[in-house]
N, C-alpha and C. Protein backbone atom coordinates (compact mmCIF):
# COMPACT_ATOMS: atom_id res chain seq x y z
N UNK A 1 43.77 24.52 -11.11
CA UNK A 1 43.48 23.11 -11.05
C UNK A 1 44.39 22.39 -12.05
N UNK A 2 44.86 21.16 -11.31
CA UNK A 2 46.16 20.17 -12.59
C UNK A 2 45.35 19.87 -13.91
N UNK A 3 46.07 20.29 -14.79
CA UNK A 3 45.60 19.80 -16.43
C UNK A 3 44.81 18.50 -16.16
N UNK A 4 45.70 17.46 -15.44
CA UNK A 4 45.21 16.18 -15.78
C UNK A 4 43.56 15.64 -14.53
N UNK A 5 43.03 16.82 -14.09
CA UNK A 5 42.28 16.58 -13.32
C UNK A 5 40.66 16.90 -14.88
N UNK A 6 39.99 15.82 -15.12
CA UNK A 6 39.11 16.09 -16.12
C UNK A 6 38.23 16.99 -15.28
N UNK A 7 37.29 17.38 -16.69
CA UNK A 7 36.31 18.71 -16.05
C UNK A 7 34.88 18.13 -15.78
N UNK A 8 34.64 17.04 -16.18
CA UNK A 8 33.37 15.97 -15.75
C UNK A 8 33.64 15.10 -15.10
N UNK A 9 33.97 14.63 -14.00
CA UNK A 9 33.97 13.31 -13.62
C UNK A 9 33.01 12.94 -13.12
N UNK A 10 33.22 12.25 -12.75
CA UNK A 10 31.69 10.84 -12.25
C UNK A 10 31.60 11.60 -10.60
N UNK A 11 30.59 10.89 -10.48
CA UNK A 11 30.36 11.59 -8.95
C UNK A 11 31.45 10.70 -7.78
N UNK A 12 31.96 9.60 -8.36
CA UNK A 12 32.70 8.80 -7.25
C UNK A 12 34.07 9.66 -7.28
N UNK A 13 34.64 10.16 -8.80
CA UNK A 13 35.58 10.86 -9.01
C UNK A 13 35.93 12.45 -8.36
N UNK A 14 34.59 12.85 -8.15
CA UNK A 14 34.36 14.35 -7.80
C UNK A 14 34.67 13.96 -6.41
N UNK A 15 34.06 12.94 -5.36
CA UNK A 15 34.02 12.83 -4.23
C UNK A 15 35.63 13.06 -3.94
N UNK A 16 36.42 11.65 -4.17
CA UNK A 16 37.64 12.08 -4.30
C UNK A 16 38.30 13.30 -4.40
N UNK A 17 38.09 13.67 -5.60
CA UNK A 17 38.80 15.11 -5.78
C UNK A 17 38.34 16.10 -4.35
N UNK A 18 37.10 15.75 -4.05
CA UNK A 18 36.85 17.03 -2.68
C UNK A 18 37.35 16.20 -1.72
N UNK A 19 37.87 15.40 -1.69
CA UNK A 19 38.98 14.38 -0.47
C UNK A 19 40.35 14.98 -0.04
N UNK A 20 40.77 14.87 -1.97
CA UNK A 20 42.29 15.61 -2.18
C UNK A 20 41.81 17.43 -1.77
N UNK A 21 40.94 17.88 -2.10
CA UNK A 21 40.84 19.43 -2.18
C UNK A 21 40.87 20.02 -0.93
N UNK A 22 39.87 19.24 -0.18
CA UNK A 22 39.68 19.44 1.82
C UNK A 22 41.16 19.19 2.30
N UNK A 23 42.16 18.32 2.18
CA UNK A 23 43.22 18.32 2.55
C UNK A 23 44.38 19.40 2.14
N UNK A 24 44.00 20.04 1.12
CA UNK A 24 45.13 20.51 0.67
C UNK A 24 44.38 22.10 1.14
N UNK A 25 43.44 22.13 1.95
CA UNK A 25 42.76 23.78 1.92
C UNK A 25 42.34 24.36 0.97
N UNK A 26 41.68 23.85 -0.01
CA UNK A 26 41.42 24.54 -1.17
C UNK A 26 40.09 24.51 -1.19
N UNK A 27 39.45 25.94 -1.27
CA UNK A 27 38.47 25.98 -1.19
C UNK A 27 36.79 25.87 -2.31
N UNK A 28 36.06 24.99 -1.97
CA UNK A 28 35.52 24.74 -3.08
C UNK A 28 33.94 25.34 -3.22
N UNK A 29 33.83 25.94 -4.21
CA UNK A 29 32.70 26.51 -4.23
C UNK A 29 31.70 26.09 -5.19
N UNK A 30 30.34 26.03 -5.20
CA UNK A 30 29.43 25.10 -6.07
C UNK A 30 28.07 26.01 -6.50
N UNK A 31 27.88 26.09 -7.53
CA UNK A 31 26.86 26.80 -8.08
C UNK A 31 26.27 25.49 -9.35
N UNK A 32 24.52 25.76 -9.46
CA UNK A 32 23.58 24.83 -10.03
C UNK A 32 23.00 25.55 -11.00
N UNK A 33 22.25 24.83 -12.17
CA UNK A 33 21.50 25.36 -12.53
C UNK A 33 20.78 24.73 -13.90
N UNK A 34 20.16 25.12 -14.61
CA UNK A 34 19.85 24.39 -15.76
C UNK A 34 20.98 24.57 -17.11
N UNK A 35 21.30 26.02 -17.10
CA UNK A 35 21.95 26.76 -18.27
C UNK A 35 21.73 25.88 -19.45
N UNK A 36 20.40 26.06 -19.92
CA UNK A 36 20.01 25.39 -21.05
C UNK A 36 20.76 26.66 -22.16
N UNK A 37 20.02 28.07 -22.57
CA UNK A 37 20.96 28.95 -23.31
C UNK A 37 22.04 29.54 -22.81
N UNK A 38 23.04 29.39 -22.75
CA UNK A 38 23.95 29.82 -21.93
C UNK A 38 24.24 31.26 -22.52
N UNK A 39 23.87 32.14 -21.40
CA UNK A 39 23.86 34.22 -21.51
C UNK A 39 24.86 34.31 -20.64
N UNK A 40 24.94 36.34 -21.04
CA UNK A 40 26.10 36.98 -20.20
C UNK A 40 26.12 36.96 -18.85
N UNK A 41 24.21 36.56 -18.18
CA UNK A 41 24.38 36.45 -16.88
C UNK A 41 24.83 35.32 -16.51
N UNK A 42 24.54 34.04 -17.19
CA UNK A 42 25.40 33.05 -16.62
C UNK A 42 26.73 33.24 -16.43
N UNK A 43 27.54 33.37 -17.74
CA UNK A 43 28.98 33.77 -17.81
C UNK A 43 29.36 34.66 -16.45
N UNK A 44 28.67 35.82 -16.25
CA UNK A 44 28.86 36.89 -15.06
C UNK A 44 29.16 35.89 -13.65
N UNK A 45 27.51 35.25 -13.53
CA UNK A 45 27.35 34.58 -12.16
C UNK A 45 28.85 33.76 -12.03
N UNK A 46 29.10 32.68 -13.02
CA UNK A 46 30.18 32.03 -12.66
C UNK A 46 31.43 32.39 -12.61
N UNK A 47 31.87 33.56 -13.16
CA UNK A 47 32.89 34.43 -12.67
C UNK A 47 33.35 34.85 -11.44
N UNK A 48 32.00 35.32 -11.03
CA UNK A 48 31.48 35.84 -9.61
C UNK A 48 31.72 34.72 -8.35
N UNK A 49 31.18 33.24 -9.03
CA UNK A 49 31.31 32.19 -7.64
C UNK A 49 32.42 31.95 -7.96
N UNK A 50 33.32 31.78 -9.10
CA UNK A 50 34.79 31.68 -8.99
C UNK A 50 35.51 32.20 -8.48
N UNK A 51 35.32 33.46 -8.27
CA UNK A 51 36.27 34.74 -7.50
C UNK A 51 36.17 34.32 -5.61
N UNK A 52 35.18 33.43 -5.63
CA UNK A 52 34.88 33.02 -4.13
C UNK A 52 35.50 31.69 -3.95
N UNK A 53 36.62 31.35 -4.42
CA UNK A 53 36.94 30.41 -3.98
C UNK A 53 38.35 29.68 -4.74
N UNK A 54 38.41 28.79 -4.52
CA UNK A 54 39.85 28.24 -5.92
C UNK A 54 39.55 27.12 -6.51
N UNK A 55 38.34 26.51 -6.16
CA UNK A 55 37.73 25.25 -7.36
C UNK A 55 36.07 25.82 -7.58
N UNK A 56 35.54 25.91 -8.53
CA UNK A 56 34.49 25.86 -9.17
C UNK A 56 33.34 25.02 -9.72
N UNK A 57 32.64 23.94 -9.10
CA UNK A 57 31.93 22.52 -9.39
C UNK A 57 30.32 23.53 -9.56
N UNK A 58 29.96 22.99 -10.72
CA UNK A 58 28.81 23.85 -11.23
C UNK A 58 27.89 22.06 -11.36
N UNK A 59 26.82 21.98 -11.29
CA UNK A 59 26.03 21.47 -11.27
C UNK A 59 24.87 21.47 -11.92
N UNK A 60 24.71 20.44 -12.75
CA UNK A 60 23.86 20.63 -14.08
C UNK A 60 22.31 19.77 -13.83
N UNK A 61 21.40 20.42 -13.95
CA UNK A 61 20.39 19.91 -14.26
C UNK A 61 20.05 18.81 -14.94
N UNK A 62 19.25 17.60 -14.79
CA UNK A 62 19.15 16.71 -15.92
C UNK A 62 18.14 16.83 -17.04
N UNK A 63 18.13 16.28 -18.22
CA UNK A 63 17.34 16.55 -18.78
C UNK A 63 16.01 16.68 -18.46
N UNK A 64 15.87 15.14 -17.42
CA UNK A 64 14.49 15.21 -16.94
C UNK A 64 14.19 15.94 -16.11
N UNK A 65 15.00 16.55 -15.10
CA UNK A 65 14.41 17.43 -14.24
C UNK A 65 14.08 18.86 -14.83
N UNK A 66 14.60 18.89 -15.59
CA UNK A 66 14.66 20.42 -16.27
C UNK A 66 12.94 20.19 -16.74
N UNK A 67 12.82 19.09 -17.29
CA UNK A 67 11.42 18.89 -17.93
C UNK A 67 9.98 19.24 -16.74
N UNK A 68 10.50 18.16 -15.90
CA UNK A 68 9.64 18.81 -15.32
C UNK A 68 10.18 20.42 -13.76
N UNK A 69 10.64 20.87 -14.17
CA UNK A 69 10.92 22.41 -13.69
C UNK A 69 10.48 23.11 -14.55
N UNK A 70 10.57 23.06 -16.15
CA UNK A 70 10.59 23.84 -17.05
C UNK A 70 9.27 23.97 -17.97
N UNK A 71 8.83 22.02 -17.89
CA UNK A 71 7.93 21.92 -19.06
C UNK A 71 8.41 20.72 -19.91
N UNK A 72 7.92 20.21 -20.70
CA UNK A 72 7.81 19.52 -21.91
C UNK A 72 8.59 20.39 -23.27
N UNK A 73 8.71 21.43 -22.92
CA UNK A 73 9.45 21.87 -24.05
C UNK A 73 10.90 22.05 -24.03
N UNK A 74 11.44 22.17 -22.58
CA UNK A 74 12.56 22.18 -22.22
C UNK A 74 13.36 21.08 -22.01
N UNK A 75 14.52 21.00 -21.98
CA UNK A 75 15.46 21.71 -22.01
C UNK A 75 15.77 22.10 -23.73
N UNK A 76 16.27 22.96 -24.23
CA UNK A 76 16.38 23.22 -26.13
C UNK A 76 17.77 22.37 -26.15
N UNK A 77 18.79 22.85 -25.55
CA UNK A 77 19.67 22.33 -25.44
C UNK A 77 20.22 20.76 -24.61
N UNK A 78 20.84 19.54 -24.87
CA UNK A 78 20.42 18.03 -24.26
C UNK A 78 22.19 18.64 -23.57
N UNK A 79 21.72 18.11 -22.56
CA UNK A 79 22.66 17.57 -20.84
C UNK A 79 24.02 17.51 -21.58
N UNK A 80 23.84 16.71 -22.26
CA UNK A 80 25.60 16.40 -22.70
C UNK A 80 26.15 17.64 -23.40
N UNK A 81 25.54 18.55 -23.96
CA UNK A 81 26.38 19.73 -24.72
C UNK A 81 26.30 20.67 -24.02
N UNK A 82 25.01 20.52 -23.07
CA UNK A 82 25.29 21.97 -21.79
C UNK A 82 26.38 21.38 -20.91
N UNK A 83 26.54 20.45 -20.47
CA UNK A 83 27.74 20.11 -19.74
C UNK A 83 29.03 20.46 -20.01
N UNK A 84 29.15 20.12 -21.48
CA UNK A 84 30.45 20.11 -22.68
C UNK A 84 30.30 22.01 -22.71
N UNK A 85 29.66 22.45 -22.84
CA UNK A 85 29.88 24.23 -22.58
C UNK A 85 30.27 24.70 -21.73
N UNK A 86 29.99 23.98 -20.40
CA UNK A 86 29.91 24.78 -19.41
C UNK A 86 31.29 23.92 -18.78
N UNK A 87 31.70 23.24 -19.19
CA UNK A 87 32.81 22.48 -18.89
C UNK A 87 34.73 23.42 -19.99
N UNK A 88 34.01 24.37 -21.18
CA UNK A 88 34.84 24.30 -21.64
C UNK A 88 35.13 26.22 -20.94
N UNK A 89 34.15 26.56 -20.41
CA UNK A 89 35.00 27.73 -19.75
C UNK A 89 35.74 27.88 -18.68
N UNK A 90 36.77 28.89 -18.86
CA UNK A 90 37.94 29.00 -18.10
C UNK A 90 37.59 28.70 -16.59
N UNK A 91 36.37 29.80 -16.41
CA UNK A 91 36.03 29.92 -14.99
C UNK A 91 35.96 28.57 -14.07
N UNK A 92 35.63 27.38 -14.84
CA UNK A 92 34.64 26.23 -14.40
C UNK A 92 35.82 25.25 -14.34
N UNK A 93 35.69 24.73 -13.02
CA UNK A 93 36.56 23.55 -12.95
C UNK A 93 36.26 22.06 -13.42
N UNK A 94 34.81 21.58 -12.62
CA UNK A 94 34.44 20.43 -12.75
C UNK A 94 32.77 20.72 -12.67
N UNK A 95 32.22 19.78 -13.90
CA UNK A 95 30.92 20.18 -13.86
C UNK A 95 30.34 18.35 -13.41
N UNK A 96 29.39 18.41 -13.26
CA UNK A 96 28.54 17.01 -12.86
C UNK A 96 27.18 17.38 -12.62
N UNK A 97 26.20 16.37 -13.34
CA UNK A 97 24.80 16.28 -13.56
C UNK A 97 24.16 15.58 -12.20
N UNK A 98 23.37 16.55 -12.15
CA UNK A 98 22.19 15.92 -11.07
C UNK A 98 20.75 15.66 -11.49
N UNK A 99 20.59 14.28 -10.82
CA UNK A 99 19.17 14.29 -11.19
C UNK A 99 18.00 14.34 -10.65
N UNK A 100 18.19 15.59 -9.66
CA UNK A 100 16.96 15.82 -8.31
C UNK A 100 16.50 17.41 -9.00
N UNK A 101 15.54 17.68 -8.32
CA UNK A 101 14.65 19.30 -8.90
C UNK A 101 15.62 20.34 -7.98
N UNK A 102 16.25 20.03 -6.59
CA UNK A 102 16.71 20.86 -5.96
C UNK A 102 18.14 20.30 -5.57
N UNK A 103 19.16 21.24 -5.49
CA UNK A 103 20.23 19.88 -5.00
C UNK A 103 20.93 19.60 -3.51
N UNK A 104 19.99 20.01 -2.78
CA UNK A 104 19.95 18.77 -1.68
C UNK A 104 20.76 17.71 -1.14
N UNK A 105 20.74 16.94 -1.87
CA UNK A 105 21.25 15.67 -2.05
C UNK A 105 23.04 16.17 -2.27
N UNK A 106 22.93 16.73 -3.45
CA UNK A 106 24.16 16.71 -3.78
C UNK A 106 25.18 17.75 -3.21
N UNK A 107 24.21 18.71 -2.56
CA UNK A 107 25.18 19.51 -1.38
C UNK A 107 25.38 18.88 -0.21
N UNK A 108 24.75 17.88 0.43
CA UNK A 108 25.05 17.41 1.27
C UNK A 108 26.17 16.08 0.78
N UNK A 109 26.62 15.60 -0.01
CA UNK A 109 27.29 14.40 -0.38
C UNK A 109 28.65 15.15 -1.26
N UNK A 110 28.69 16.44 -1.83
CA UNK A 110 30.05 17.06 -2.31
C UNK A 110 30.45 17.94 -0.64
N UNK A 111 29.42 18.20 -0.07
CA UNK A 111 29.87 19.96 1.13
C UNK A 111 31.07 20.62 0.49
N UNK A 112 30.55 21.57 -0.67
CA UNK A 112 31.13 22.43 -0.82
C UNK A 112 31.19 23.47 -0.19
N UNK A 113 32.27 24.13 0.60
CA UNK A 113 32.50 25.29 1.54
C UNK A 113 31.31 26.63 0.95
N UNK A 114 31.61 27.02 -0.26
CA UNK A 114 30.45 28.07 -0.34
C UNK A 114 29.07 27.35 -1.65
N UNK A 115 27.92 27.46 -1.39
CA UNK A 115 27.27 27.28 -2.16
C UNK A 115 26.53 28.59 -2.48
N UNK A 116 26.21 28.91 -4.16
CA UNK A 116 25.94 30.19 -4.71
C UNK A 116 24.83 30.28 -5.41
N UNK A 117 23.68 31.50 -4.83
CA UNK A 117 22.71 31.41 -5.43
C UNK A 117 22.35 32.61 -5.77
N UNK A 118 21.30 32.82 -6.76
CA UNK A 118 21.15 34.09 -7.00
C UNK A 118 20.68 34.92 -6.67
N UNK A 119 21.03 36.11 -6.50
CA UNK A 119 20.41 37.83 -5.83
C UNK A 119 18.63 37.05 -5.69
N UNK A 120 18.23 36.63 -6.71
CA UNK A 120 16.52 36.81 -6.45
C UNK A 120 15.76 35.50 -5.28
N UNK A 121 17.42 34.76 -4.44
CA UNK A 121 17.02 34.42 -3.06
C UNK A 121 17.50 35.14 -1.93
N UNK A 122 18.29 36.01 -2.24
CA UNK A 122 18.60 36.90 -0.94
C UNK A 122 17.59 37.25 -0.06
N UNK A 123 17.84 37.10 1.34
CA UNK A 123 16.91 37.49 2.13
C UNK A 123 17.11 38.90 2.23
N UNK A 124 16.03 39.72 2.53
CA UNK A 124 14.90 39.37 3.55
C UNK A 124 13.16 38.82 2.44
N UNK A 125 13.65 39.21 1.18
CA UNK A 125 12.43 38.81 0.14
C UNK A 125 12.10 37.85 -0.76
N UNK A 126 14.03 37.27 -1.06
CA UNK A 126 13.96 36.23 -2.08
C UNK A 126 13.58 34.94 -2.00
N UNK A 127 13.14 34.33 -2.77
CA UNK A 127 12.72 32.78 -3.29
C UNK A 127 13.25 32.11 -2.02
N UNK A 128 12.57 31.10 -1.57
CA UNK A 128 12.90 29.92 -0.26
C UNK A 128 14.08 29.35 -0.79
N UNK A 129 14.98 29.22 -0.04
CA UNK A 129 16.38 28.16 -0.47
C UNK A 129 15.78 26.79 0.17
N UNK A 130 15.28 25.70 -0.28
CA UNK A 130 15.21 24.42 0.07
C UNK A 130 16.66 23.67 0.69
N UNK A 131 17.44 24.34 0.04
CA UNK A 131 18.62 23.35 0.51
C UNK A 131 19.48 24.12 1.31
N UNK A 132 19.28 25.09 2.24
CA UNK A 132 20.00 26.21 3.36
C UNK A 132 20.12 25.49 4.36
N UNK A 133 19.02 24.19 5.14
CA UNK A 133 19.51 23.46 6.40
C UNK A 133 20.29 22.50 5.86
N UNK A 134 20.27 22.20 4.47
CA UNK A 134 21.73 21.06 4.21
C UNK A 134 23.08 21.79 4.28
N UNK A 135 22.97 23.19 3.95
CA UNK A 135 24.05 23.73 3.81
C UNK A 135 24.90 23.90 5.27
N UNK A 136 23.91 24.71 6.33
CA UNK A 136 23.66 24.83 7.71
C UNK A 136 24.90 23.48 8.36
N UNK A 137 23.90 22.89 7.90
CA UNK A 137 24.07 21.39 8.97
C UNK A 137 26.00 20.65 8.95
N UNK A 138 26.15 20.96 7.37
CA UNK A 138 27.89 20.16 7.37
C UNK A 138 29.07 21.56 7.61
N UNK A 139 28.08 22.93 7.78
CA UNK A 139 29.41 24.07 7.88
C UNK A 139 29.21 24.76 6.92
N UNK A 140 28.57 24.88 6.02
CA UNK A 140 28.76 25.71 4.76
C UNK A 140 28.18 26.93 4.51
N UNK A 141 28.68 28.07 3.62
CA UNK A 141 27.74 29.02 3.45
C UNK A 141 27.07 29.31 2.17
N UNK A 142 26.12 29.93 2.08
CA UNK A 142 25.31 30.39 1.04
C UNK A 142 26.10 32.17 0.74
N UNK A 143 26.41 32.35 -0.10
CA UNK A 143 26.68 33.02 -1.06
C UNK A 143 25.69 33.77 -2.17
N UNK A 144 25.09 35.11 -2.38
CA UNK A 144 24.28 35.40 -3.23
C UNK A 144 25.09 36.26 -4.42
N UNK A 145 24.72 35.67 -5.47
CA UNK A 145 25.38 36.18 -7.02
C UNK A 145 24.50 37.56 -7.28
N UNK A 146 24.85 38.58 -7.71
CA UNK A 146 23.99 39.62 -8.45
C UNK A 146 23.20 39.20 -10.11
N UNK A 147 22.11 39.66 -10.09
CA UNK A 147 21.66 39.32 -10.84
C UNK A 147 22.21 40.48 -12.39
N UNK A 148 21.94 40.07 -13.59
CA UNK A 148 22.16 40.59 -14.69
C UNK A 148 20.71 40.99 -15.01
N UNK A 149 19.97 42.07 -15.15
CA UNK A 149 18.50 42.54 -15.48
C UNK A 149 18.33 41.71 -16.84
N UNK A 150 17.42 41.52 -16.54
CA UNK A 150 16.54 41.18 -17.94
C UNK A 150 16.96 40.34 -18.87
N UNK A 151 18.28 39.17 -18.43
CA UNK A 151 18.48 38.55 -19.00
C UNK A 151 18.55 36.93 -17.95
N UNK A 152 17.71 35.97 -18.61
CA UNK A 152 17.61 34.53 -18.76
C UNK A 152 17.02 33.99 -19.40
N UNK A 153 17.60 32.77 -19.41
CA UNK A 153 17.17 31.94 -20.97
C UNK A 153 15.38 32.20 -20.81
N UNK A 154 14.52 31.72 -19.99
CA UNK A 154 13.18 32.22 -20.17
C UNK A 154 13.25 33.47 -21.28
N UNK A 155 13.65 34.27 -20.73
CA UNK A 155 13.48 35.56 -21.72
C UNK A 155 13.79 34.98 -22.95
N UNK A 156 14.72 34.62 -23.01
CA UNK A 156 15.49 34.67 -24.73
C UNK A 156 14.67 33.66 -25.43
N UNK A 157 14.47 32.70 -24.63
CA UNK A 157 13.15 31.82 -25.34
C UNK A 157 12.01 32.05 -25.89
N UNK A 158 11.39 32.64 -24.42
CA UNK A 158 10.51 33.80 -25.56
C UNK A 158 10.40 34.74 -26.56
N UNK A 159 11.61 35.40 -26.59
CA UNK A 159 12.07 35.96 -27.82
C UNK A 159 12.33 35.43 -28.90
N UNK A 160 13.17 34.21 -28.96
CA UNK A 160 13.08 33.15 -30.19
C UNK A 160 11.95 33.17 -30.79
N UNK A 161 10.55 32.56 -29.86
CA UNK A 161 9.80 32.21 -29.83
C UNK A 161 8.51 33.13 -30.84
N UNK A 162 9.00 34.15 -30.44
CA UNK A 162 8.16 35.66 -30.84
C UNK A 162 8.63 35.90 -32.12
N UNK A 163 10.22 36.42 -32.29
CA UNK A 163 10.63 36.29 -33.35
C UNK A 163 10.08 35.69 -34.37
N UNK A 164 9.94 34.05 -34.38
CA UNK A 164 9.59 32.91 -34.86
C UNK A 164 8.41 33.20 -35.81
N UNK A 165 7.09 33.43 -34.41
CA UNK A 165 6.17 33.79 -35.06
C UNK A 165 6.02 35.08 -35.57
N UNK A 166 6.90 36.17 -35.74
CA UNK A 166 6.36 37.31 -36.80
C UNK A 166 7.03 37.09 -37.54
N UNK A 167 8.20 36.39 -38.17
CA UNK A 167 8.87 35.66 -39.18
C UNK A 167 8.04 34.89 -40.19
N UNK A 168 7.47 34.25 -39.31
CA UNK A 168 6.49 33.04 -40.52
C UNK A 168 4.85 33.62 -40.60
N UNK A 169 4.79 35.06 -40.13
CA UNK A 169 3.39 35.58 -41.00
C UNK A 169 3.80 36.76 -41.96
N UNK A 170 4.89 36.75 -42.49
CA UNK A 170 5.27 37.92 -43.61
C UNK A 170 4.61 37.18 -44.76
């Protein structure tokens, strides 16, 4: 991707860019998520949807949705520095915030050629994809990432968390 193409743009900017990208055959692939602690499985997954394609648009949770997906305690980390992280690795082309619980909306208004989700929606057992007839409907495919065992931020939170408290009863 050209140096001078930024790694956040606005959603009017992104549209564009998938204007210039569809013309030139370049294929664009889109993976979501909260990545409030950013782990090795994140790092992995986006490696993984990068290797599927030649642009990378990752899609960030908003604060508020994370809140209510997550809770009142979430997100640890605020929108603008998970963006700014996930914006400064190699793998990642262009990141942009959404502010829906599922993204829907925003797969149908970028149609990125592959959209990427994780091993624990693979059929024939995994989690419902809400957004598979948006994908369906403009041409696109779903893509499943392998999962990394035993690691997501849930976990590590709770571990903080645990930590925390056998720390402050010594």
């Amino acid at each position: 991707m050209p140096d001078s193409v930024k790694k956040t743009p606005t959603w009017a900017e992104l549209e564009d860019l998938r204007r210039e990208w569809r013309k030139a055959g370049r294929r664009v692939v889109w993976t979501n998520g909260c990545f409030d602690l950013l782990h090795i499985g994140h790092i992995r997954n986006l490696q993984a949807a990068k290797a599927l394609g030649d642009i990378l648009v990752v899609g960030v949770n908003s604060d508020a949705s994370i809140r209510q997906l997550k809770g009142p305690d979430r997100p640890i980390v605020p929108q603008a520095e998970r963006v700014e992280i996930l914006a400064a690795l190699a793998c990642v082309d262009c990141v942009v915030v959404f502010e829906e619980l599922t993204p829907e909306a925003v797969l149908a208004r970028l149609q990125p050629d592959i959209h990427c989700k994780g091993a624990d929606y693979a059929p024939p057992h995994g989690k419902p994809i809400p957004e598979a007839k948006v994908v369906a409907a403009y041409g696109g495919r779903i893509e499943f990432l392998p999962l990394v065992e035993a690691k997501s931020t849930t976990t590590l939170v709770q571990q903080i968390r645990s930590a925390s408290r056998l720390g402050t009863q010594e």
